[in-house]
C-alpha atoms as a PDB file:
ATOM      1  CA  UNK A   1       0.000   0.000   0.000  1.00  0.00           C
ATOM      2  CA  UNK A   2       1.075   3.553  -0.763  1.00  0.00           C
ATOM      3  CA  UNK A   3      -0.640   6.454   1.166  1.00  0.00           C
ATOM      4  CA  UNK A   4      -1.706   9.738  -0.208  1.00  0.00           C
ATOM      5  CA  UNK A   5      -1.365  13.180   1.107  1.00  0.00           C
ATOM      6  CA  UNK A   6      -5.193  12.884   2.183  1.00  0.00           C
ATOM      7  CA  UNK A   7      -4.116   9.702   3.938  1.00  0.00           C
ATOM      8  CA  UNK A   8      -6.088   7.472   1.404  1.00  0.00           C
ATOM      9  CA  UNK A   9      -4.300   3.793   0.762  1.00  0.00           C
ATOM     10  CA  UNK A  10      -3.762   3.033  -2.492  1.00  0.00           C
ATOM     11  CA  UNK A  11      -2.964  -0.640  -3.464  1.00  0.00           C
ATOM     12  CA  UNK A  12      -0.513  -1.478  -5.857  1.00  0.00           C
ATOM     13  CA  UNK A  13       1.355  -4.182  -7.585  1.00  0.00           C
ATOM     14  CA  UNK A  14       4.677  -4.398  -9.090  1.00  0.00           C
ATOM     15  CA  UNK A  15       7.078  -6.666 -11.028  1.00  0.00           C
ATOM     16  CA  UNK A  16      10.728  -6.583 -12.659  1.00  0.00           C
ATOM     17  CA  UNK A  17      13.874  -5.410 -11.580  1.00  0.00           C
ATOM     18  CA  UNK A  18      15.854  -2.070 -11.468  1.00  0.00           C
ATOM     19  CA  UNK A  19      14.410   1.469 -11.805  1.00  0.00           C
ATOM     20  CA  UNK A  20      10.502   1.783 -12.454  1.00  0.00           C
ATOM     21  CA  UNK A  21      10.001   1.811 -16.380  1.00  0.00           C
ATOM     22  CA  UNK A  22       5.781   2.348 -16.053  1.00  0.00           C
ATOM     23  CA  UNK A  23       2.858   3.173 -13.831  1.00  0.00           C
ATOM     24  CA  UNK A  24      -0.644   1.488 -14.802  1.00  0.00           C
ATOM     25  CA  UNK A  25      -3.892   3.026 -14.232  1.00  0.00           C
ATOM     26  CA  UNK A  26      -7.067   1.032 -14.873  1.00  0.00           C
ATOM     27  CA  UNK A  27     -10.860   2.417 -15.788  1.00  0.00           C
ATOM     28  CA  UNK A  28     -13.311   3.064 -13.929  1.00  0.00           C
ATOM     29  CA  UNK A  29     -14.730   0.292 -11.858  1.00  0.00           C
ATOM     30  CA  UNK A  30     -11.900  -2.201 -12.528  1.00  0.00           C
ATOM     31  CA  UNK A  31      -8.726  -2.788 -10.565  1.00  0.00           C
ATOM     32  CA  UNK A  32      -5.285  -3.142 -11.412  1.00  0.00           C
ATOM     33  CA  UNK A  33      -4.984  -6.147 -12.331  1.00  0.00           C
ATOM     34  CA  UNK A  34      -6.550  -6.293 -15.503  1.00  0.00           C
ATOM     35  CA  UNK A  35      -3.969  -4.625 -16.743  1.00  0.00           C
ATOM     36  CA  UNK A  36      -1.776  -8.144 -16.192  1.00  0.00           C
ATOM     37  CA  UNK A  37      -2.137  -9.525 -19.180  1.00  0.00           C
ATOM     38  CA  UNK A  38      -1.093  -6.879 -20.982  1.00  0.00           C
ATOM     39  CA  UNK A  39       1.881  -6.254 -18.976  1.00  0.00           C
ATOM     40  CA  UNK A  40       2.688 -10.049 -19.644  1.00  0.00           C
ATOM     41  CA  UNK A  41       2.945  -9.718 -22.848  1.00  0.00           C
ATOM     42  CA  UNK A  42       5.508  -7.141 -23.060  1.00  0.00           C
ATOM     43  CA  UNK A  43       8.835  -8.633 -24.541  1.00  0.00           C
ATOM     44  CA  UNK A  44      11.174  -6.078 -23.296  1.00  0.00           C
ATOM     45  CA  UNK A  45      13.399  -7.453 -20.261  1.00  0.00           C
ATOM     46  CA  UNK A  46      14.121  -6.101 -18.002  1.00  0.00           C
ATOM     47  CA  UNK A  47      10.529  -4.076 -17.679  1.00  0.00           C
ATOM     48  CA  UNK A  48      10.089  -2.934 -14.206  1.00  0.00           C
ATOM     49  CA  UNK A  49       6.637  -1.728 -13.647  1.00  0.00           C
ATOM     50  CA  UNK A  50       3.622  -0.608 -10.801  1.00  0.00           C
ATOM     51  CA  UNK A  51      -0.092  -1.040 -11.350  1.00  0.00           C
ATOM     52  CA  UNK A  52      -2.499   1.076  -8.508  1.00  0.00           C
ATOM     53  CA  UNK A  53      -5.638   0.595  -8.227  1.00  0.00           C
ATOM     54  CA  UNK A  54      -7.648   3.771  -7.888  1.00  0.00           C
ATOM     55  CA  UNK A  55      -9.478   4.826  -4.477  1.00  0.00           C
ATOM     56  CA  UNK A  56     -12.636   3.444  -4.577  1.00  0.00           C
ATOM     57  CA  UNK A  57     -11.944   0.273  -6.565  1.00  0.00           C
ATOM     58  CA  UNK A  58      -9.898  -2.659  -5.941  1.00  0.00           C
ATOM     59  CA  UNK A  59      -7.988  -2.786  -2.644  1.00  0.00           C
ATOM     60  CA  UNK A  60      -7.692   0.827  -1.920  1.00  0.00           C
ATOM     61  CA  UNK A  61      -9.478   2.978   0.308  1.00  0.00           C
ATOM     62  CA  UNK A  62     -12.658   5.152  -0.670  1.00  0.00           C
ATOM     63  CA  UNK A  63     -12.102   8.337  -0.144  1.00  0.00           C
ATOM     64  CA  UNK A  64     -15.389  10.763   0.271  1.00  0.00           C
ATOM     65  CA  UNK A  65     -17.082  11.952  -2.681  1.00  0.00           C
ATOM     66  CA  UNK A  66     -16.850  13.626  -5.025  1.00  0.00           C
ATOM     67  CA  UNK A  67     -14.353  12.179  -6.474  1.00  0.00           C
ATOM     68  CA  UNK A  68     -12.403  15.046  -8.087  1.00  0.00           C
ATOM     69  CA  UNK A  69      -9.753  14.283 -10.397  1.00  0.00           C
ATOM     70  CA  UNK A  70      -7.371  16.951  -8.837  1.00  0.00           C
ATOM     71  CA  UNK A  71      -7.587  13.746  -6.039  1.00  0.00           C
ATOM     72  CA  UNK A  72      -7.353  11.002  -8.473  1.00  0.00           C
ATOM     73  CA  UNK A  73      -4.327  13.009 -10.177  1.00  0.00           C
ATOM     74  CA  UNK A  74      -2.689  13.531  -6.563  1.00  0.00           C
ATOM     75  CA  UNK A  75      -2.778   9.779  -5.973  1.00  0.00           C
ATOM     76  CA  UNK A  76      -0.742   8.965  -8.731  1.00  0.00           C
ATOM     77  CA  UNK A  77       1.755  11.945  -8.011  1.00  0.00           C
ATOM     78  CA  UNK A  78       1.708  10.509  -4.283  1.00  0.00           C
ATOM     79  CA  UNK A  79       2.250   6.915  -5.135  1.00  0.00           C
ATOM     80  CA  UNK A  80       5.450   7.262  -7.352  1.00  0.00           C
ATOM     81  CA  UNK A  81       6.556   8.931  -4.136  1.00  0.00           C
ATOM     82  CA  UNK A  82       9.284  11.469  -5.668  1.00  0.00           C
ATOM     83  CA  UNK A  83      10.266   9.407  -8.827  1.00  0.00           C
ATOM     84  CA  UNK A  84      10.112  11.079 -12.098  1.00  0.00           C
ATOM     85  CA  UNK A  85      10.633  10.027 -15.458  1.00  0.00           C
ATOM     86  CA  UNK A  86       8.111   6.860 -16.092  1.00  0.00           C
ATOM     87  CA  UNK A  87       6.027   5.916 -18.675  1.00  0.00           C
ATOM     88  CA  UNK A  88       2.560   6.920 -17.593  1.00  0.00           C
ATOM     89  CA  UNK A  89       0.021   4.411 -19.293  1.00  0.00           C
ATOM     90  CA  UNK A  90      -3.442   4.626 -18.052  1.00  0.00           C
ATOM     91  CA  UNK A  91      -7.160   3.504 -19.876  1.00  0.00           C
ATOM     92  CA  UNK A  92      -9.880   5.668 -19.670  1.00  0.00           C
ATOM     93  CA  UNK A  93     -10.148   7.577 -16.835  1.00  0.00           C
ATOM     94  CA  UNK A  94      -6.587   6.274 -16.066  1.00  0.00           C
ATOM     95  CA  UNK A  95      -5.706   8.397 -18.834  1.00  0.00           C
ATOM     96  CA  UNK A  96      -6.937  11.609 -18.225  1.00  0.00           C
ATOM     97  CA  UNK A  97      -5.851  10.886 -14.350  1.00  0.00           C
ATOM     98  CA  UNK A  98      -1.826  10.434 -16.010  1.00  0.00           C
ATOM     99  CA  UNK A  99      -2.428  13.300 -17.839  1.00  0.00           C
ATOM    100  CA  UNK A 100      -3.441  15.468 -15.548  1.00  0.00           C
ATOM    101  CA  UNK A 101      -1.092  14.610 -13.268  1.00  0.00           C
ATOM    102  CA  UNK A 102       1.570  15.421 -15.571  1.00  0.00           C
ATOM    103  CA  UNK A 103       0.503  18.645 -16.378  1.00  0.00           C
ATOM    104  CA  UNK A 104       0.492  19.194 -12.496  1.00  0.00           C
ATOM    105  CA  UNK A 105       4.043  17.920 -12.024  1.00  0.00           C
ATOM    106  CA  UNK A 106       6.020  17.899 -14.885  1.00  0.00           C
ATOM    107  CA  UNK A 107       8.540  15.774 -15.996  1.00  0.00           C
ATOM    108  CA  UNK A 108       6.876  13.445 -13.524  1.00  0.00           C
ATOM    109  CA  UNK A 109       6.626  11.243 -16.882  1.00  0.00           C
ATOM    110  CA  UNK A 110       9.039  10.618 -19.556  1.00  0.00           C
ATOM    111  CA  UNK A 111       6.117   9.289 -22.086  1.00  0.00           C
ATOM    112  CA  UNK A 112       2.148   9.155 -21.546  1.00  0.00           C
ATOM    113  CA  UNK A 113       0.487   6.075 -23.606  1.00  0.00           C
ATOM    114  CA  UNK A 114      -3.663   7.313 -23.415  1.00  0.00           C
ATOM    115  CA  UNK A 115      -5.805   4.624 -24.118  1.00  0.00           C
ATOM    116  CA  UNK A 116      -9.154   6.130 -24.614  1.00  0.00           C
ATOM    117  CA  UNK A 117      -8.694   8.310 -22.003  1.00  0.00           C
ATOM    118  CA  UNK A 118     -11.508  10.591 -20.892  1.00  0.00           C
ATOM    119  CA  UNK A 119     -10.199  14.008 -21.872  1.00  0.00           C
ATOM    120  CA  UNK A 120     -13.571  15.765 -23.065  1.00  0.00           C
ATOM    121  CA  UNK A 121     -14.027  19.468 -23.991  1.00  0.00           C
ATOM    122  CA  UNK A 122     -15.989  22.367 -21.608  1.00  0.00           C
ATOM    123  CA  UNK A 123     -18.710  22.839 -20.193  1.00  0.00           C
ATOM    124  CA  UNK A 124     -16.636  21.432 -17.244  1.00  0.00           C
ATOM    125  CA  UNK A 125     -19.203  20.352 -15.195  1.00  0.00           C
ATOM    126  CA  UNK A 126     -20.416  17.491 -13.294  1.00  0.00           C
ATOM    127  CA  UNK A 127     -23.300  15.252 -15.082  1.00  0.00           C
ATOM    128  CA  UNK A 128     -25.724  13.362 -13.271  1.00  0.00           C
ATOM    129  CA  UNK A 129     -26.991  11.656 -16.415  1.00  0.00           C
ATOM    130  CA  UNK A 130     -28.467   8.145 -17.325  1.00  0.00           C
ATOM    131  CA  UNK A 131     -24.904   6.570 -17.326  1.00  0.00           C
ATOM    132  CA  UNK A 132     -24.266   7.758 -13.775  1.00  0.00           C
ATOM    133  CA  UNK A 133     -27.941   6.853 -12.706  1.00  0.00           C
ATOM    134  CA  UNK A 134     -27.891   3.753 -14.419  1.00  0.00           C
ATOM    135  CA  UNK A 135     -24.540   1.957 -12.853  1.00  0.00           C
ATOM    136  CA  UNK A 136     -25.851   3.699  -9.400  1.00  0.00           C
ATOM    137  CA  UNK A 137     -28.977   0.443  -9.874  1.00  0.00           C
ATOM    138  CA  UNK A 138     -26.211  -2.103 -11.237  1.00  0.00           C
ATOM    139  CA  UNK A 139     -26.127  -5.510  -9.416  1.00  0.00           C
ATOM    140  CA  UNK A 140     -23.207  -5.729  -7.093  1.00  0.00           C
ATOM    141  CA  UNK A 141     -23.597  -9.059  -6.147  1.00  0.00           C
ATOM    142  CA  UNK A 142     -23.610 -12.802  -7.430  1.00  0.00           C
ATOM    143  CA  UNK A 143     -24.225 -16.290  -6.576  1.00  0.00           C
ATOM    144  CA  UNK A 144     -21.068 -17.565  -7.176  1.00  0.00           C
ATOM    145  CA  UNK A 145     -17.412 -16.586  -9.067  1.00  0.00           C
ATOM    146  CA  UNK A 146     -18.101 -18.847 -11.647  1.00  0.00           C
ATOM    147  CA  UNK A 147     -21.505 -17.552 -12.062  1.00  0.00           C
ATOM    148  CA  UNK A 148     -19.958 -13.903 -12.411  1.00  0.00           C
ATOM    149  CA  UNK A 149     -17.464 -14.904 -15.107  1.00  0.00           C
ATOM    150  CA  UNK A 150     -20.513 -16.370 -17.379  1.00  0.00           C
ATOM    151  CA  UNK A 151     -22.761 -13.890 -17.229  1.00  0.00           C
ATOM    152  CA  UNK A 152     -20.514 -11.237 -17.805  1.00  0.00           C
ATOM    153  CA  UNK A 153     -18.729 -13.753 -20.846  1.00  0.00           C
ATOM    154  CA  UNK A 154     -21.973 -14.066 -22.213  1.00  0.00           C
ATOM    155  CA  UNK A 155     -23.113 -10.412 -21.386  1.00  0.00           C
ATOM    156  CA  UNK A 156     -20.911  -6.874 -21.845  1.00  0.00           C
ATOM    157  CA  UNK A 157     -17.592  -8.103 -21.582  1.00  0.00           C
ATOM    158  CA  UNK A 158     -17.708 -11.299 -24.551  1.00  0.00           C
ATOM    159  CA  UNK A 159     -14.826  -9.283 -26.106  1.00  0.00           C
ATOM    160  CA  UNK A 160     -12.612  -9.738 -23.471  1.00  0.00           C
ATOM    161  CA  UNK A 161     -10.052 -12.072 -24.021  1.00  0.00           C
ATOM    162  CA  UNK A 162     -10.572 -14.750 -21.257  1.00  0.00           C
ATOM    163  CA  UNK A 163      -7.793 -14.126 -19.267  1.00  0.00           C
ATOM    164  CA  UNK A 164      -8.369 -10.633 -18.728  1.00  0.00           C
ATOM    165  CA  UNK A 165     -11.555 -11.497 -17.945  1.00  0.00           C
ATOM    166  CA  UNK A 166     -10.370 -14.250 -15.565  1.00  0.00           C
ATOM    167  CA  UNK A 167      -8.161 -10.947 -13.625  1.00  0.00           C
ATOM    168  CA  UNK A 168     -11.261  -8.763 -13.381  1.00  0.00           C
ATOM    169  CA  UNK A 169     -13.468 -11.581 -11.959  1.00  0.00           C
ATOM    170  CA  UNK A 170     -10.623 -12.797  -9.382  1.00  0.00           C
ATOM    171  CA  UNK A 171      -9.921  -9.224  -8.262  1.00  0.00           C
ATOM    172  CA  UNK A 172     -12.326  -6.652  -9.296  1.00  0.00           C
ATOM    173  CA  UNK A 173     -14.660  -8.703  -6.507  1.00  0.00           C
ATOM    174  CA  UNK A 174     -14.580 -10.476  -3.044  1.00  0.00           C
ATOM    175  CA  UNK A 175     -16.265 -12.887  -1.771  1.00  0.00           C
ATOM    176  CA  UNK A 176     -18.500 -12.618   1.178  1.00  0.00           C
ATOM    177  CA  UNK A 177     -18.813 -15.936   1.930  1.00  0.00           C
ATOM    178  CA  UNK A 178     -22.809 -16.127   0.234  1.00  0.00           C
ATOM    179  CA  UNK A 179     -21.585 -14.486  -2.841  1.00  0.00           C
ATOM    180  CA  UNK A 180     -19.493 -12.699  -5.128  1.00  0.00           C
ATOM    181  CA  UNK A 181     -19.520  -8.587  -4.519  1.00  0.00           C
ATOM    182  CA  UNK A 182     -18.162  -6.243  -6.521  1.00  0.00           C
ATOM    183  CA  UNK A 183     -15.159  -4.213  -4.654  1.00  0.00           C
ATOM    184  CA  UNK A 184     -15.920  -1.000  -6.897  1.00  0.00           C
ATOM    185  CA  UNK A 185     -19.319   0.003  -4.985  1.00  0.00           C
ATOM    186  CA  UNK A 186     -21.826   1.297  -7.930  1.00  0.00           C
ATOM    187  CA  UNK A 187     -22.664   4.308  -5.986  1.00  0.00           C
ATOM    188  CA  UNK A 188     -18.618   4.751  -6.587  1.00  0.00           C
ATOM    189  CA  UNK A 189     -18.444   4.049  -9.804  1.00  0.00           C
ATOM    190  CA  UNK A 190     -21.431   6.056 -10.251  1.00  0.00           C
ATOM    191  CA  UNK A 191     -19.600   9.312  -8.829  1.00  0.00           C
ATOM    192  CA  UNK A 192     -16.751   8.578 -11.179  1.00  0.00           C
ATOM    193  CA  UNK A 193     -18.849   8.840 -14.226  1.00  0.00           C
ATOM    194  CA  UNK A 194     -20.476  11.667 -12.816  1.00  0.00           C
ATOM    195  CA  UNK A 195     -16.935  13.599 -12.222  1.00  0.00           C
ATOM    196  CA  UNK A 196     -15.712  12.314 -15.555  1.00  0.00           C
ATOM    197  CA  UNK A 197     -16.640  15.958 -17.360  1.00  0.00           C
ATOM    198  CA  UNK A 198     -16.065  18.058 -14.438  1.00  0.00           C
ATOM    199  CA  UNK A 199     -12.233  18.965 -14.997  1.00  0.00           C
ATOM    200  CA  UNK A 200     -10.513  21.336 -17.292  1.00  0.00           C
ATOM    201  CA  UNK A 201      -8.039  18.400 -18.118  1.00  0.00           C
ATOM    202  CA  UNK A 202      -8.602  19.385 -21.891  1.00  0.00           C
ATOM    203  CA  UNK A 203      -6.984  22.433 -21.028  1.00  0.00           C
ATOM    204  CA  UNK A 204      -3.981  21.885 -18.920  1.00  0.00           C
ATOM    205  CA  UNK A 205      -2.940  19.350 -21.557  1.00  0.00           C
ATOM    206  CA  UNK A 206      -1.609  22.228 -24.160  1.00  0.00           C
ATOM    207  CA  UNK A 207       1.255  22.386 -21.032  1.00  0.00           C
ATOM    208  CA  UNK A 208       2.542  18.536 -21.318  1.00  0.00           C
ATOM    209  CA  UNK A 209       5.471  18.553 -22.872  1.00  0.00           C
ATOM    210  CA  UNK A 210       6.655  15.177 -23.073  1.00  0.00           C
ATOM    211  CA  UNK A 211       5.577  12.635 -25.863  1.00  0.00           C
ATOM    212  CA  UNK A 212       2.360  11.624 -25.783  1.00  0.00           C
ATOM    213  CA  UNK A 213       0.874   8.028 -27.621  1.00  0.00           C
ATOM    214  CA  UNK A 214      -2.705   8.390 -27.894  1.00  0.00           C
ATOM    215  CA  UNK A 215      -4.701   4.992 -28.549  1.00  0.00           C
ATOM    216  CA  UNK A 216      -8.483   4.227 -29.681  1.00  0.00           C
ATOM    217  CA  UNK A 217     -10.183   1.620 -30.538  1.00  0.00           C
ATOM    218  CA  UNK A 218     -11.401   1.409 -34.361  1.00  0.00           C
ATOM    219  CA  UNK A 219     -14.946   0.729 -33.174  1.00  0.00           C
ATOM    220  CA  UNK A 220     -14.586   2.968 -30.182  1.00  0.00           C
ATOM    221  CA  UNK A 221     -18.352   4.501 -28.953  1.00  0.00           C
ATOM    222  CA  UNK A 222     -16.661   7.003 -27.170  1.00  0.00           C
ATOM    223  CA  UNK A 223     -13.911   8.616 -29.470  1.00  0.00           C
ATOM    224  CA  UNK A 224     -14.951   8.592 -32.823  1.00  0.00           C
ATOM    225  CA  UNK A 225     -12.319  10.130 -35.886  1.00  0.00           C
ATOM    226  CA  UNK A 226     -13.242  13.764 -35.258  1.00  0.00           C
ATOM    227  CA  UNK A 227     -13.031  13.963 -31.492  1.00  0.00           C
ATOM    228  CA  UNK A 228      -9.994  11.836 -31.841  1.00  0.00           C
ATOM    229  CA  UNK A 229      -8.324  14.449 -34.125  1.00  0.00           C
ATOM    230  CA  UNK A 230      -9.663  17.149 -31.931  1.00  0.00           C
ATOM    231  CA  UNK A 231      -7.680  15.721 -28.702  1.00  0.00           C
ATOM    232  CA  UNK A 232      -4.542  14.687 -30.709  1.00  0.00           C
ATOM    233  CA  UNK A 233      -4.290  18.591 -31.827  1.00  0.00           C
ATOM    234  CA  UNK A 234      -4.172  19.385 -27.944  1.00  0.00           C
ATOM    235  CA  UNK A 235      -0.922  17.726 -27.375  1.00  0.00           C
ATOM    236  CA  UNK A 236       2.357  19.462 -28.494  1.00  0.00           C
ATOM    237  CA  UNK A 237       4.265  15.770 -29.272  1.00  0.00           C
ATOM    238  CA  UNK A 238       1.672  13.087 -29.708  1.00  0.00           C
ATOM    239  CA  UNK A 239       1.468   9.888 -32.220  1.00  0.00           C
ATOM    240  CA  UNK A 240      -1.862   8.428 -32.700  1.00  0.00           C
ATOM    241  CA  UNK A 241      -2.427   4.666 -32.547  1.00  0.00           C
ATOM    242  CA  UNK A 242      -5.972   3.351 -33.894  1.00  0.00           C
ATOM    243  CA  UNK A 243      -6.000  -0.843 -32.955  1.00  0.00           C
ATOM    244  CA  UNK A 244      -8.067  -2.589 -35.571  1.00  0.00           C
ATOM    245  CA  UNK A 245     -11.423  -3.945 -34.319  1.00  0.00           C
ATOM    246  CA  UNK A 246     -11.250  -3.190 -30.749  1.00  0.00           C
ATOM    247  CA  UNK A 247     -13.653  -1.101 -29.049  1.00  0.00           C
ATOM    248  CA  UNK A 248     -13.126   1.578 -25.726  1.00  0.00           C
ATOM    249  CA  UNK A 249     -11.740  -1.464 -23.873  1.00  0.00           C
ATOM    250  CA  UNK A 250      -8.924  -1.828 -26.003  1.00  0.00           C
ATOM    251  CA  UNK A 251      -6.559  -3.166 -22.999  1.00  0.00           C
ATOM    252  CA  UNK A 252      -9.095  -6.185 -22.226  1.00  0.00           C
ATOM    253  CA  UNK A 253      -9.770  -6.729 -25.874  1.00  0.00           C
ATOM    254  CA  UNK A 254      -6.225  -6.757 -27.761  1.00  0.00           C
ATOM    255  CA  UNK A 255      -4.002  -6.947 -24.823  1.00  0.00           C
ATOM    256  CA  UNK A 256      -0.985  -7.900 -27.563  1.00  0.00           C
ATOM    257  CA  UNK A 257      -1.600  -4.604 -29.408  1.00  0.00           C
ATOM    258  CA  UNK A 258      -1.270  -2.360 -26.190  1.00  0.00           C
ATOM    259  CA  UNK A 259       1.737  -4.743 -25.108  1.00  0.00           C
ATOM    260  CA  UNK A 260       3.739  -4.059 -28.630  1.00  0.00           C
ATOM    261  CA  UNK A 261       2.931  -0.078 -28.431  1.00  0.00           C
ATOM    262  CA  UNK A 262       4.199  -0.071 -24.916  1.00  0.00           C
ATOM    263  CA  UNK A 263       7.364  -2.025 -25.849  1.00  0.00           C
ATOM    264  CA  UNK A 264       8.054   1.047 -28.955  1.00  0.00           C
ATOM    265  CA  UNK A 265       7.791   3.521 -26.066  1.00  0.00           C
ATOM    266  CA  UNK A 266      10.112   1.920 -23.649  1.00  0.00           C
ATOM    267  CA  UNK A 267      12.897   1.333 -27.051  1.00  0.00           C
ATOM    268  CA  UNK A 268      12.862   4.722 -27.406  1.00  0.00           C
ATOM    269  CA  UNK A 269      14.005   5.317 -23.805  1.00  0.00           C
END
């Protein structure tokens, strides 16, 4: 555990020797270990990286809401506890969370790799809408682990390969001994969404000055070609990476195409 400057634990995992090449941040309402099979896939030894889960989800503590993403930003700064200089990959709102917290510490990174991130235009402001008030009413809870990996296999997550799958099942829940719970609560995950326009990130990204790899999925529902361009034109250095067939869950659907882009990044030191 890692402890921010609110005093909020935030779990983490880590692998690989010498000095930290990347930090991981996962989306909203998943944990940090779906990001495994991705980061098993990476060729490039030695690879030293950290994976956090975000407060709220996984192993880490809730903090109060809302969940402003000056806070989610902070975490990350806190976690990598002085070091500067990693690659900051992050899905999602793991994205805009790296990016931001780049453009409040610079140099903090040495290379950002957005997946999808959630980097929208103004009005900043929060939005209670049907997404929000939708996952707010999602079941949390399940007979069984096996009965939670086949519904959701069957359900909104059949385009997962099944290992990531396997990661979200055997850590994004716990098991309360007369079922399987989800560890992100949905009012949590609910505030996320909520908080997910309510930042000026779109902004303070015209400051980051370190390369940026921005990656979508070709049948993305959530950054379509002209928003796409829009974002890339905010960056100063960025490369744009569109992965063939894969929707906004690009990390859970083509794990091997995230692991190869992430292996460029680190070659180019």
């Amino acid at each position: 555990m890692a402890e921010s400057a609110e005093g909020i634990r935030i779990a983490r995992a880590g692998g690989g020797t010498g000095e930290l090449d990347a930090l991981f941040v996962h989306a909203t309402g998943f944990c940090k270990e779906v990001w495994q099979p991705v980061i098993d896939l990476v060729a490039t030894d030695p690879f030293s990286w950290m994976s956090i889960d975000q407060r709220g989800h996984g192993d880490s503590d809730t903090g109060r809401p809302p969940n402003d993403w000056d806070f989610l930003a902070r975490d990350v700064i806190d976690v990598l506890g002085g070091r500067d200089g990693v690659i900051g990959i992050g899905h999602s709102s793991g994205g805009g969370v790296i990016a931001r917290a780049e453009a409040f510490r610079p140099g903090i990174f040495r290379h950002l790799v957005l997946v999808e991130p959630i980097i929208f235009p103004p009005p900043f402001r929060r939005m209670d809408g049907p997404m929000s008030e939708g996952t707010r009413r999602r079941r949390r809870t399940y007979p069984s682990r096996d009965d939670a990996f086949e519904r959701f296999e069957s359900g909104p997550f059949g385009s997962w390969t099944s290992d990531a799958l396997a990661a979200y099942i055997d850590h994004g829940f716990r098991s309360t001994g007369g079922g399987w719970e989800l560890k992100c609560a949905p009012e949590v995950e609910a505030d996320f969404y909520a908080e997910g326009l309510n930042h000026d990130t779109w902004d303070r990204v015209k400051t980051i000055e370190v390369p940026v790899t921005l990656v979508a999925g070709e049948q993305s529902n959530t950054h379509p070609k002209p928003y796409l361009v829009a974002l890339a034109s905010r960056f100063r250095d960025v490369e744009v990476v569109v992965v063939p067939g894969a929707g906004h869950l690009v990390p859970m659907e083509d794990p091997g195409s995230i692991a190869h882009i992430i292996e460029r990044v680190v070659a180019r030191g």
